[in-house]
N, C-alpha and C. Protein backbone atom coordinates (compact mmCIF):
# COMPACT_ATOMS: atom_id res chain seq x y z
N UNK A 1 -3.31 -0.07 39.00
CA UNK A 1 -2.43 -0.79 38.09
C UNK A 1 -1.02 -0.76 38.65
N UNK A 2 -0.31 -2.09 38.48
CA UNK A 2 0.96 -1.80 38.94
C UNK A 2 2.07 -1.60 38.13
N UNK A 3 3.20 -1.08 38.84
CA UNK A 3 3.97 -0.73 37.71
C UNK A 3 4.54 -1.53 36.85
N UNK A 4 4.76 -2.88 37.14
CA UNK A 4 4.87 -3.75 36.28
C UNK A 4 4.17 -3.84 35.08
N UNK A 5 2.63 -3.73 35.78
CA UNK A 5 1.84 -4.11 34.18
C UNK A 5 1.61 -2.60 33.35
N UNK A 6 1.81 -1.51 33.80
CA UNK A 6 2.42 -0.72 33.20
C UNK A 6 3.85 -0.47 31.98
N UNK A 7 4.57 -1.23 32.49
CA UNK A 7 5.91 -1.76 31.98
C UNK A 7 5.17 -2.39 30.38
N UNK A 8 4.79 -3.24 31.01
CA UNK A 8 4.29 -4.40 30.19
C UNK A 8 3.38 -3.64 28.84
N UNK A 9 2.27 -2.49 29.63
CA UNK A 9 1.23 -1.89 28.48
C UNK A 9 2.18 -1.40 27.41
N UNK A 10 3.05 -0.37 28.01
CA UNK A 10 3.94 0.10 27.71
C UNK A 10 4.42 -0.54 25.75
N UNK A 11 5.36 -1.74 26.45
CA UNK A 11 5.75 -2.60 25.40
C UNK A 11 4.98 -2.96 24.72
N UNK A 12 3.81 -3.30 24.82
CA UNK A 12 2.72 -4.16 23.37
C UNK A 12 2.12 -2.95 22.82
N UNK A 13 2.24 -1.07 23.37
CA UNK A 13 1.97 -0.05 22.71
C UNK A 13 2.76 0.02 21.61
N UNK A 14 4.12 -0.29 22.16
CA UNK A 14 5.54 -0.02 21.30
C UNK A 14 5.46 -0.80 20.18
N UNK A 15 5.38 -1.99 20.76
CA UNK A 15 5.35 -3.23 19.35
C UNK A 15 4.38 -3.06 18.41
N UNK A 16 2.94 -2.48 18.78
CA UNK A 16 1.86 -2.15 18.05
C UNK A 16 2.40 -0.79 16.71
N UNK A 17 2.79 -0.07 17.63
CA UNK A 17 3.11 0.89 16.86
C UNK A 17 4.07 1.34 15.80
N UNK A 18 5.08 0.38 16.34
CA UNK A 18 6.54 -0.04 15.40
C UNK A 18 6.36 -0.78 13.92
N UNK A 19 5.60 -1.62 14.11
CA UNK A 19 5.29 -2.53 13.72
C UNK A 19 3.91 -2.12 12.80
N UNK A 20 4.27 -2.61 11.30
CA UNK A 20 2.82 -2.52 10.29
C UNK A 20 2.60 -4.24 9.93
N UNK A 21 1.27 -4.51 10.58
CA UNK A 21 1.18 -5.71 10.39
C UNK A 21 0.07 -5.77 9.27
N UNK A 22 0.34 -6.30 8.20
CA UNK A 22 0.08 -6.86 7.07
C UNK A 22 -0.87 -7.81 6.89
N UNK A 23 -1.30 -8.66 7.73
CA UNK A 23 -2.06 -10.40 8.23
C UNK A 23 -3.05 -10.26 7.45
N UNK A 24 -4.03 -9.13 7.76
CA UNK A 24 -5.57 -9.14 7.00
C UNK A 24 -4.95 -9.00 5.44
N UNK A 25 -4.29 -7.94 5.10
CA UNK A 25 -4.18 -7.84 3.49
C UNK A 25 -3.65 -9.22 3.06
N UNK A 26 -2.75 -9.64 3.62
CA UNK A 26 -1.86 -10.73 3.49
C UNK A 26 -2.79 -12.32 2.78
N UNK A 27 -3.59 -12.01 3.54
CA UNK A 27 -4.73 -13.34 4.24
C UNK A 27 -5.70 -12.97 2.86
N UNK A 28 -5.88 -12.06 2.66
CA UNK A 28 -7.09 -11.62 1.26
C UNK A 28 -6.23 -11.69 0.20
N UNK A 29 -5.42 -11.41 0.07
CA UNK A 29 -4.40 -11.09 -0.98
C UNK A 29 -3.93 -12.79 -1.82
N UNK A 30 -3.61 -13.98 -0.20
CA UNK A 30 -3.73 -15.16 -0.78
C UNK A 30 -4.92 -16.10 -1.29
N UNK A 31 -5.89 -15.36 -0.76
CA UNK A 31 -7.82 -15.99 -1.26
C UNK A 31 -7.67 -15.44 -2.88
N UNK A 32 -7.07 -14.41 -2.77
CA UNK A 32 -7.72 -13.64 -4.39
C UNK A 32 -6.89 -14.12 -5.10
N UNK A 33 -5.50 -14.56 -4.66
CA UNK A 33 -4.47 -15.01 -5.97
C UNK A 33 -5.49 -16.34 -6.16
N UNK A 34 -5.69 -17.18 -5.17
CA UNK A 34 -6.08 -18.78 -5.29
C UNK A 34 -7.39 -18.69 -6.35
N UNK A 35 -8.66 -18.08 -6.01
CA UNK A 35 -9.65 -17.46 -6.59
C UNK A 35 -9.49 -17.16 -7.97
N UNK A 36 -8.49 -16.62 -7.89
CA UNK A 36 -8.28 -15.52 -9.47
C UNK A 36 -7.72 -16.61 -10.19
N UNK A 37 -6.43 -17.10 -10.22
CA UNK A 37 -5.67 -18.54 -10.48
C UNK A 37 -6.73 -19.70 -11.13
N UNK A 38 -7.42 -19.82 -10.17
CA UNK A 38 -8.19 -21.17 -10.20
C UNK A 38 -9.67 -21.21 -11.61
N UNK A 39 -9.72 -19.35 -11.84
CA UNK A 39 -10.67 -19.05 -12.75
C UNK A 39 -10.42 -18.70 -14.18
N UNK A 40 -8.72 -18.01 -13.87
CA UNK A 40 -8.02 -17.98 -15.30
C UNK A 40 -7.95 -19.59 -15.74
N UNK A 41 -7.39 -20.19 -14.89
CA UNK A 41 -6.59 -21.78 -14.95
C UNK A 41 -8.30 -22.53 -15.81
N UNK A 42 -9.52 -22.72 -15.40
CA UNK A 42 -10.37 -23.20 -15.89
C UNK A 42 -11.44 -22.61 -17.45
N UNK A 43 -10.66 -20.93 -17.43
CA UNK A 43 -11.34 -20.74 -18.44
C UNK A 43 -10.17 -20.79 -19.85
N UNK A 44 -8.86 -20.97 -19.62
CA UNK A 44 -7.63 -21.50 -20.38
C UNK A 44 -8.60 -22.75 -20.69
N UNK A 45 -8.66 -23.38 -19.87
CA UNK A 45 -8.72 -25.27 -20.05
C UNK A 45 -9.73 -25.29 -21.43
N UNK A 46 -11.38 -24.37 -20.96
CA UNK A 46 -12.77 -24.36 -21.48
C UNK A 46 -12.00 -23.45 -23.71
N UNK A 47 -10.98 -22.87 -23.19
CA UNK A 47 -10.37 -21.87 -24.12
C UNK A 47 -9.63 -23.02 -25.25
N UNK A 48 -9.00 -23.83 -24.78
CA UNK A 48 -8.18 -25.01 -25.70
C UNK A 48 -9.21 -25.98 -26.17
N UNK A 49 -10.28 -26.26 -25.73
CA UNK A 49 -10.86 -27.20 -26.20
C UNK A 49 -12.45 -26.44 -27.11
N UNK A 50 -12.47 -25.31 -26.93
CA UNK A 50 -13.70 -24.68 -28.01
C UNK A 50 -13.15 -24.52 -29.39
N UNK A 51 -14.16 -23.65 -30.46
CA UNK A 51 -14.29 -23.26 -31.29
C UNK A 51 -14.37 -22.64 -31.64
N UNK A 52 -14.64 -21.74 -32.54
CA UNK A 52 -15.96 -20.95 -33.19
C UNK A 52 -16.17 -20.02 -32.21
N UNK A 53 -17.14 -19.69 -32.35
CA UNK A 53 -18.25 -18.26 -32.07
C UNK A 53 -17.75 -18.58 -30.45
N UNK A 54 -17.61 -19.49 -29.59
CA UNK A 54 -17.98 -20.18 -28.18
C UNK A 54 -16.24 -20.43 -28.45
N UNK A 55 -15.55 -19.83 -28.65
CA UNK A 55 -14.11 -19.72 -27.96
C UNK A 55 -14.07 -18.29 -28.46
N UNK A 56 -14.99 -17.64 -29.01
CA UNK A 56 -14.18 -15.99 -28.82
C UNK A 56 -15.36 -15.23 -27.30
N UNK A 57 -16.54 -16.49 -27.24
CA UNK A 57 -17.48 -15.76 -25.45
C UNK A 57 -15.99 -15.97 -24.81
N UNK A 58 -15.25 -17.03 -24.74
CA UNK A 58 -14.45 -17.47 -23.51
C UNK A 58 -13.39 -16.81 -23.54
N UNK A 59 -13.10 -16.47 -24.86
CA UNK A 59 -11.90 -15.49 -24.59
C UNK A 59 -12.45 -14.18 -23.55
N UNK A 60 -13.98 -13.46 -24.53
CA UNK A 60 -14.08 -12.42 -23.66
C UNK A 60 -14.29 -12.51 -22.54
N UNK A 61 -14.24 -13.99 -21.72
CA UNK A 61 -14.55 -14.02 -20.26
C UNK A 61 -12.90 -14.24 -19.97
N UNK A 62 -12.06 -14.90 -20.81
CA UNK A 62 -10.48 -14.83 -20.24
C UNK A 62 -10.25 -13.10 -19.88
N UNK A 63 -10.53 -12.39 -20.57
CA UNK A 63 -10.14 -10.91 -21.12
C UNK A 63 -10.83 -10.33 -19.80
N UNK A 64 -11.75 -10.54 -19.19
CA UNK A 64 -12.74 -9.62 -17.85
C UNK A 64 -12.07 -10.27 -16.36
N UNK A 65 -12.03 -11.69 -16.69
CA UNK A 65 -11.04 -12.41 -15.46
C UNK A 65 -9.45 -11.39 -15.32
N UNK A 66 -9.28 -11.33 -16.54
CA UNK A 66 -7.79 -10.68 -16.06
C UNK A 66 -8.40 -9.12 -15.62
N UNK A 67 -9.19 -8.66 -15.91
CA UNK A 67 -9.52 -7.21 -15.43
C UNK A 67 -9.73 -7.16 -14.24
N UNK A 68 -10.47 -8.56 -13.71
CA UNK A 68 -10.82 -8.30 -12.56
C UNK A 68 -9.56 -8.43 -11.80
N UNK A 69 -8.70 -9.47 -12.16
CA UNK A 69 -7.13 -9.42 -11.32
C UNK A 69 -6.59 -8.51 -11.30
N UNK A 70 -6.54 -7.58 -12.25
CA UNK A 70 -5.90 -6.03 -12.14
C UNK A 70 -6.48 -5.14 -10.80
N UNK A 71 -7.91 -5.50 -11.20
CA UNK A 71 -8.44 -4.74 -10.01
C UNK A 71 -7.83 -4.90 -8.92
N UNK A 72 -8.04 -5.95 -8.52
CA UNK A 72 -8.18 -6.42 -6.88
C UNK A 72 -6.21 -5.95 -6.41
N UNK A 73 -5.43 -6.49 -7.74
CA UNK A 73 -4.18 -6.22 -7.52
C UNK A 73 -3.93 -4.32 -7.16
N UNK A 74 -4.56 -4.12 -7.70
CA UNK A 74 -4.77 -2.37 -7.50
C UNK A 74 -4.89 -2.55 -6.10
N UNK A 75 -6.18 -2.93 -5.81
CA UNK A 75 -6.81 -2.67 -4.84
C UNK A 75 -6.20 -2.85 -3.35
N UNK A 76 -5.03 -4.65 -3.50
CA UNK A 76 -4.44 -4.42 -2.82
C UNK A 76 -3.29 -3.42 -2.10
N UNK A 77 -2.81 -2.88 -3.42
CA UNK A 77 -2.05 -1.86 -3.19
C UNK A 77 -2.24 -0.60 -2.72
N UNK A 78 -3.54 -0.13 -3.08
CA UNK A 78 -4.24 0.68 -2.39
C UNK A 78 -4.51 0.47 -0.94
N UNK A 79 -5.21 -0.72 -0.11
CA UNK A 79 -4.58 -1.14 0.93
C UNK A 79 -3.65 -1.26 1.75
N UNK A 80 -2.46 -1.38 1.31
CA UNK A 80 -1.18 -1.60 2.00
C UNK A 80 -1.18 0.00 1.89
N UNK A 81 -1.26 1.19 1.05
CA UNK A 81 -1.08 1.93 1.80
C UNK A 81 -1.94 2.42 2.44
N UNK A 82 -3.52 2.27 2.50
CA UNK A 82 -4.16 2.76 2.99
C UNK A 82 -3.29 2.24 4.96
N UNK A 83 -3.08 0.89 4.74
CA UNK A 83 -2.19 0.53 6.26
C UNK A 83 -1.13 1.39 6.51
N UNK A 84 -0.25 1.86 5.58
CA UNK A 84 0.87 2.82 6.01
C UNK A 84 0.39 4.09 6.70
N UNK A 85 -0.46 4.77 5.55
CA UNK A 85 -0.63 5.97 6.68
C UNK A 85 -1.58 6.13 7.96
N UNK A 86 -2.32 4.71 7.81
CA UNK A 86 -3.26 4.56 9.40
C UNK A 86 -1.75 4.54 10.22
N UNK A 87 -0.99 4.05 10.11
CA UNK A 87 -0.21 3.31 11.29
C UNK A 87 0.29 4.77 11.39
N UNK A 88 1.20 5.26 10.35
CA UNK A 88 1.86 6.42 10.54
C UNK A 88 1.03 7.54 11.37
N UNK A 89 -0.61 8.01 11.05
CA UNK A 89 -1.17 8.95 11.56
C UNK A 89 -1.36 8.33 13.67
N UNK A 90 -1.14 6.94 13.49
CA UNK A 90 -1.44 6.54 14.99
C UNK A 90 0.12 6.58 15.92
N UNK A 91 1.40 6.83 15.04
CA UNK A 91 2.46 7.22 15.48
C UNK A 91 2.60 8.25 16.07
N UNK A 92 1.91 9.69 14.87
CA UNK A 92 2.08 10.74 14.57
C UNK A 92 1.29 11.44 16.31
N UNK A 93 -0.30 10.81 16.50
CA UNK A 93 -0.96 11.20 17.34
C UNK A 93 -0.68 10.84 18.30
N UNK A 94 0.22 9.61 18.97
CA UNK A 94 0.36 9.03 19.87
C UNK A 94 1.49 9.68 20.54
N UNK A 95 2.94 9.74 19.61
CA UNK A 95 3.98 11.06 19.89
C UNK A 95 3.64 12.39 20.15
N UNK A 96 2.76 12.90 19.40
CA UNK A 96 2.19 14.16 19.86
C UNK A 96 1.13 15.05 20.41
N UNK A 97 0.85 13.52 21.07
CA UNK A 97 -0.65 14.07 21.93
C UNK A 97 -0.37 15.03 23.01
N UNK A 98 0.92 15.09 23.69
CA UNK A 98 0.85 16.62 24.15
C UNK A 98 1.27 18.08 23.75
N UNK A 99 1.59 17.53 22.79
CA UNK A 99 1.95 19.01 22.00
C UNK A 99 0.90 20.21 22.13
N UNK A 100 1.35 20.99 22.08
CA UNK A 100 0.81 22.65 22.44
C UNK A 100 -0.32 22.81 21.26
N UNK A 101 -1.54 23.33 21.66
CA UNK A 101 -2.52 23.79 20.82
C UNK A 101 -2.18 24.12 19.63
N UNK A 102 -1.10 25.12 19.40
CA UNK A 102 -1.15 25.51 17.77
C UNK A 102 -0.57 24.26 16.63
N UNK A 103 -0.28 22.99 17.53
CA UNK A 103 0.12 21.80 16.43
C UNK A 103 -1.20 21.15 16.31
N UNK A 104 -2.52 21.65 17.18
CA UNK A 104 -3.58 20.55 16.81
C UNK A 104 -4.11 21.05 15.24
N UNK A 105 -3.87 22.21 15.19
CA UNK A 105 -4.78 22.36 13.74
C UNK A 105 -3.76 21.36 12.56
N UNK A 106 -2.49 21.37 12.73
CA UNK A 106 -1.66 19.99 11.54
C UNK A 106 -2.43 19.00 12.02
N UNK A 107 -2.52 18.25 12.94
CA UNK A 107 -2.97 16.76 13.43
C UNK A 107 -4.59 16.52 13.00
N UNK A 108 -5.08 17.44 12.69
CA UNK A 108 -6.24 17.37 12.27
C UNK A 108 -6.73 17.35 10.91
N UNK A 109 -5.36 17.60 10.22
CA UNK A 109 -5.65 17.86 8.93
C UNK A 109 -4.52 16.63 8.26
N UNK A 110 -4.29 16.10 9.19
CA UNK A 110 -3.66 14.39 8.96
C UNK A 110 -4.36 13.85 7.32
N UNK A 111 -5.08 13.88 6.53
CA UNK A 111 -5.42 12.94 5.47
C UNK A 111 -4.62 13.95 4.29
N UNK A 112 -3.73 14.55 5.01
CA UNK A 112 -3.07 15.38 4.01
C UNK A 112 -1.70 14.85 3.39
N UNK A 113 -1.18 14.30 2.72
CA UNK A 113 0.62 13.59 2.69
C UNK A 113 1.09 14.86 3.10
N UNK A 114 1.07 16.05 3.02
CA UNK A 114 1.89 17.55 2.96
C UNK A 114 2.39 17.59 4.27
N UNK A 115 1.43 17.24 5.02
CA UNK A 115 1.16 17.47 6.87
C UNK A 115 1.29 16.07 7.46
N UNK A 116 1.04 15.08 6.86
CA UNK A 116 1.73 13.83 7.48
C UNK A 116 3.55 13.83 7.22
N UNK A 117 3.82 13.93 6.43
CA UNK A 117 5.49 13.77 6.00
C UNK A 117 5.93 14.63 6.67
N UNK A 118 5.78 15.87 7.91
CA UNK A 118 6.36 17.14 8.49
C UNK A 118 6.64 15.88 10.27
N UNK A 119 6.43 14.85 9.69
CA UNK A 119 6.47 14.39 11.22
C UNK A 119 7.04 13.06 11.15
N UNK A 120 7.43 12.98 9.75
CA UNK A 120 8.45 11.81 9.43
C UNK A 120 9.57 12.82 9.75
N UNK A 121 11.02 11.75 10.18
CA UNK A 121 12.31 12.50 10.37
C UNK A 121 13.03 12.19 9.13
N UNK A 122 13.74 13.84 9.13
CA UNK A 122 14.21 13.84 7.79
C UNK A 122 15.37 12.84 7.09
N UNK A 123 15.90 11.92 8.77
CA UNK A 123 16.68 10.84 8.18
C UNK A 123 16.27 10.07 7.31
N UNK A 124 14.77 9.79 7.91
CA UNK A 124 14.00 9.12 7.23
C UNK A 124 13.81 8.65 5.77
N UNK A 125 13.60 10.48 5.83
CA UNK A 125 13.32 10.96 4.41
C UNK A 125 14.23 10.82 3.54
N UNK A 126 15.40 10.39 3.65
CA UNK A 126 16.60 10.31 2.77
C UNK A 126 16.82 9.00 2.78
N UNK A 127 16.21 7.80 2.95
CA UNK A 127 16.08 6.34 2.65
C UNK A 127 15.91 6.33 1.46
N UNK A 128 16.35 4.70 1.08
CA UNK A 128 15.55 4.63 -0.71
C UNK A 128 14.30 4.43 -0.53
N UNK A 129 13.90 3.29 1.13
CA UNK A 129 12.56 3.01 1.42
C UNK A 129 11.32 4.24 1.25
N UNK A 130 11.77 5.38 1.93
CA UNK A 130 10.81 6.52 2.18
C UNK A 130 10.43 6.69 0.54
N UNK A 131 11.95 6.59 -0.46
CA UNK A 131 11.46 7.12 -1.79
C UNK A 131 10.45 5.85 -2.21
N UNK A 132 10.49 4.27 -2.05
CA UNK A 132 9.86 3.61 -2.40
C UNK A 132 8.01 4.13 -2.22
N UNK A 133 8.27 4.10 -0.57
CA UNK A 133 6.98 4.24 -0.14
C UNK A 133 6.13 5.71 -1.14
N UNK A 134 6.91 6.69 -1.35
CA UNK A 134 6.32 7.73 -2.12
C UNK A 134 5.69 7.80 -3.10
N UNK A 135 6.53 6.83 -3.59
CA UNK A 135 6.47 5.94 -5.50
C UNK A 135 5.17 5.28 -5.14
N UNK A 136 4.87 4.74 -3.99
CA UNK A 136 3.74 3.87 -3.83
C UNK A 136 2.33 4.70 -3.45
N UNK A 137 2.62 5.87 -2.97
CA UNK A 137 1.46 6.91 -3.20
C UNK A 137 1.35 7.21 -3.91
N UNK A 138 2.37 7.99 -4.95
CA UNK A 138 1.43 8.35 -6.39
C UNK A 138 1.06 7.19 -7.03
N UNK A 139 1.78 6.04 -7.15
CA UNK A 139 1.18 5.09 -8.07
C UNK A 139 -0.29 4.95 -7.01
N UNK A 140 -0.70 4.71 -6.16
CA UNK A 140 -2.12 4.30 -5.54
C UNK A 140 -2.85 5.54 -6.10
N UNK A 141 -2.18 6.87 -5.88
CA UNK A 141 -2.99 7.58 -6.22
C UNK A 141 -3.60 8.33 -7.81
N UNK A 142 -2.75 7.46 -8.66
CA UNK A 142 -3.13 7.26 -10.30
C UNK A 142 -3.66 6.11 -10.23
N UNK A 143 -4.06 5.13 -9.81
CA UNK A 143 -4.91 3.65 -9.81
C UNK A 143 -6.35 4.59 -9.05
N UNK A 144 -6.58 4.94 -7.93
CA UNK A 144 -7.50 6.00 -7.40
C UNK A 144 -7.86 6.81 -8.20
N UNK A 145 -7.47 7.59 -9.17
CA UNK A 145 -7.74 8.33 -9.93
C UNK A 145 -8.17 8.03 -11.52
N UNK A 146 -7.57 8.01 -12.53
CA UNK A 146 -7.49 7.94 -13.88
C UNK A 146 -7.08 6.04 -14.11
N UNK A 147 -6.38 5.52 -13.34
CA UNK A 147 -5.53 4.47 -13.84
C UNK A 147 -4.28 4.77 -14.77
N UNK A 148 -3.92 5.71 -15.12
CA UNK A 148 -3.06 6.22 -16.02
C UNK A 148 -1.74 7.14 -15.11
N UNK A 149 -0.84 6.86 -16.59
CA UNK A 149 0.78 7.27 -15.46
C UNK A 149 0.48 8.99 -15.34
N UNK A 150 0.91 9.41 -14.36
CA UNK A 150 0.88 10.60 -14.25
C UNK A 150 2.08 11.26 -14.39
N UNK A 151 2.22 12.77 -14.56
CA UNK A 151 3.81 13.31 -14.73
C UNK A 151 4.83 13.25 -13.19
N UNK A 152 4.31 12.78 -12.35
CA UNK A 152 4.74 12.74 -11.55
C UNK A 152 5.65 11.28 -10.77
N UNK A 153 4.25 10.60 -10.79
CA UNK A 153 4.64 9.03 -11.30
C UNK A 153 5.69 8.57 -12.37
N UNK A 154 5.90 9.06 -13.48
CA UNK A 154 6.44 9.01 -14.72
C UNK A 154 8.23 9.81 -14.05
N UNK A 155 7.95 10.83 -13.43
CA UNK A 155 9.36 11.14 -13.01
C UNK A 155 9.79 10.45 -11.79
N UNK A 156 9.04 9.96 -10.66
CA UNK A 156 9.87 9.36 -9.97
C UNK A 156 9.96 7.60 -10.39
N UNK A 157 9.05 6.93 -11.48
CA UNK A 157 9.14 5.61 -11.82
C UNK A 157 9.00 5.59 -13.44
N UNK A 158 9.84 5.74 -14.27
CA UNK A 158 9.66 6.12 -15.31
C UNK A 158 9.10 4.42 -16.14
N UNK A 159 9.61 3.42 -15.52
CA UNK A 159 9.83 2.17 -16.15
C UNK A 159 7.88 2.07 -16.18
N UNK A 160 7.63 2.78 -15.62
CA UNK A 160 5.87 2.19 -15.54
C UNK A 160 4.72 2.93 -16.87
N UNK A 161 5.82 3.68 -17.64
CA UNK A 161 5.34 4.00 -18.92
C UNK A 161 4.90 5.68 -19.13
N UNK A 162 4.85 5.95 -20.46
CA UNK A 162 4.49 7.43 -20.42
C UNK A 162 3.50 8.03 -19.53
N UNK A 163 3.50 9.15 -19.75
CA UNK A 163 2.23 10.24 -19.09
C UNK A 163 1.59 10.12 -19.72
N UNK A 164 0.26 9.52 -19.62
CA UNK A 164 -0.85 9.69 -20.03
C UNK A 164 -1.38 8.22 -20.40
N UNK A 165 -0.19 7.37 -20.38
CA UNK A 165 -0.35 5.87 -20.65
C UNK A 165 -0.95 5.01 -19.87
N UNK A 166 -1.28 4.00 -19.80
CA UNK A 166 -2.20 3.40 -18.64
C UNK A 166 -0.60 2.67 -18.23
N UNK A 167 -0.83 2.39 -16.93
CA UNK A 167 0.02 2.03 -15.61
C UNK A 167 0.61 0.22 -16.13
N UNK A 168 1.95 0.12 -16.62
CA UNK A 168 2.44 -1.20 -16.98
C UNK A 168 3.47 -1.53 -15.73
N UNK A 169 3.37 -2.40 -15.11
CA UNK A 169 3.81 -2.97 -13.85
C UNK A 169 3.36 -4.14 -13.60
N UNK A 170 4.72 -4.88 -12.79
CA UNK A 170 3.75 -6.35 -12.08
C UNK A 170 3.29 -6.18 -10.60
N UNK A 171 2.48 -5.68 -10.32
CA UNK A 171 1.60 -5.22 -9.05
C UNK A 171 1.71 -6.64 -8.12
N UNK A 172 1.77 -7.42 -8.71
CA UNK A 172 2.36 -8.98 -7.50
C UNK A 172 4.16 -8.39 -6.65
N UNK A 173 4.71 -8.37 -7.43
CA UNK A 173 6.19 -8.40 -7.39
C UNK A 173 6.45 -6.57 -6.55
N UNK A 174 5.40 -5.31 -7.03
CA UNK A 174 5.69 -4.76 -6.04
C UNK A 174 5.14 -4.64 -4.20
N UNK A 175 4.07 -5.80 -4.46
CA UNK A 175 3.41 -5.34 -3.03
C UNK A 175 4.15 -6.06 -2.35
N UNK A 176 4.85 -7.25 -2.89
CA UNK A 176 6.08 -7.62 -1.12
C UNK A 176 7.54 -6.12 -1.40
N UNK A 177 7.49 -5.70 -2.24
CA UNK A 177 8.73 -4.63 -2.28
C UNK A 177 8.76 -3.56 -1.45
N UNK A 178 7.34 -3.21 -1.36
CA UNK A 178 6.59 -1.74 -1.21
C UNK A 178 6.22 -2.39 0.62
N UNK A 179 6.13 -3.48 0.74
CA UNK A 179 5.27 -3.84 1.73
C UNK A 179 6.61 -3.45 2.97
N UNK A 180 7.82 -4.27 2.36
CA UNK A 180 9.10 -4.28 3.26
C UNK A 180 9.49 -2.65 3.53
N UNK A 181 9.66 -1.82 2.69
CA UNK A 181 9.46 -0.43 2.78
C UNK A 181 8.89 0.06 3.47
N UNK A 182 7.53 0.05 3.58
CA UNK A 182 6.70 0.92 4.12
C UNK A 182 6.87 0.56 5.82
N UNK A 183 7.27 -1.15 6.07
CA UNK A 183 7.26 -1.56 7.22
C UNK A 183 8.61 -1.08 7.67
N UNK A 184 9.63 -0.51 6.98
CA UNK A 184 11.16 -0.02 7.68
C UNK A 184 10.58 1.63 7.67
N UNK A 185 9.90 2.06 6.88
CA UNK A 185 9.85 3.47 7.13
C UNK A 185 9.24 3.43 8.53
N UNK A 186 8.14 3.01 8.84
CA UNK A 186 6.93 2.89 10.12
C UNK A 186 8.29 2.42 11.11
N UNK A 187 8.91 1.68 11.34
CA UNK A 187 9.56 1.07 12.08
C UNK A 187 10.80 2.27 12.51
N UNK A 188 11.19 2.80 11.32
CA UNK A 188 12.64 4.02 11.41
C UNK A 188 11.96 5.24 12.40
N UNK A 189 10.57 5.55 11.76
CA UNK A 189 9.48 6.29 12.21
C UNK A 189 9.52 6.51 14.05
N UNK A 190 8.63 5.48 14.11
CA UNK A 190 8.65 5.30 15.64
C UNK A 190 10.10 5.21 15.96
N UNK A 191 11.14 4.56 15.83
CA UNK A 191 12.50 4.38 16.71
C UNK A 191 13.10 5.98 17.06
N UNK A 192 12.70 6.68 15.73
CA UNK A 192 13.31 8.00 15.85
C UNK A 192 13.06 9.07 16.47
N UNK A 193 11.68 8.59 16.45
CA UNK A 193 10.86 9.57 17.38
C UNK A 193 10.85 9.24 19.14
N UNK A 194 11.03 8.00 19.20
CA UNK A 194 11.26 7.50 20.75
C UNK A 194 12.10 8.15 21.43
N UNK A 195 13.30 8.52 20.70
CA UNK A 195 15.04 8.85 20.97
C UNK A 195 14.96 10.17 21.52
């Protein structure tokens, strides 16, 4: 190999790694709004023009359509971070693949936030982004869990309702919020660690 195209590997490692690309969630995320849209939008229509007994089936099919949009809206969010900490753990391993034996037992125990965040820089850590992205783990990880606000969730995002309450948010409006975040943390990430 020459050193040129060395040069070259080099850079599309960098860009890979800097960089949280979004495309697949992005790409599902616009099927399910269109999908979801197109099924509320026709059972409204079937909803104005019934009656009786046969507009309260359609309500309960309006009422399961929106459940299922909750879902998937979860789900995306669960996604985007499930993308944050892939990218982050492929930062984490890629910076410290020569590190000395006694750091392999942390790198191995990577599905941990405790032991992933020891390898974010603490500039980092003092962003509003880093606090966004955090907010976006416990909330994934009360949608993963219970669906309900947790005391933790509740202290760092209070607007999303009591402890113990189920989770009130517009899950559209945070996944481009959370998305820009997570992509400056990954991005601050790698630059800092390059230096």
């Amino acid at each position: 190999m020459s050193p040129s195209s060395g040069g070259h590997m080099d850079e599309l490692v960098e860009q890979y790694l800097r960089t949280l690309d979004s495309t697949i969630i992005d790409s599902f995320r616009m099927l399910f709004y269109e999908a979801s849209d197109s099924q509320l939008g026709a059972i409204s229509a079937r909803y104005g023009n019934a009656s009786g007994l046969n507009k309260e089936w359609i309500y309960d099919d309006g009422v399961q359509a929106n459940m299922i949009r909750r879902l998937g809206e979860e789900l995306i969010l669960i996604s985007l971070y499930h993308l944050f900490e892939k990218k982050l753990k492929e930062i984490i391993r890629y910076r410290h693949s020569t590190s000395s034996n006694e750091n392999q037992g942390d790198k191995h125990s990577l599905h941990r936030w405790d032991e992933m965040k020891k390898y974010i820089p603490e500039s980092v850590k003092k962003s509003n982004e880093y606090q966004h992205v955090n907010t976006l783990r416990v909330l994934v990880n009360c949608f993963k869990h219970a669906g309900i606000v947790s005391a933790e969730l509740n202290m760092l995002e209070p607007s999303f309702g009591q402890v113990g309450d189920e989770i009130i948010c517009d899950i559209g409006s945070l996944y481009e919020k959370y998305k820009i975040c997570a992509s400056s943390v990954i991005r601050q990430t790698y630059v800092d660690h390059r230096t």
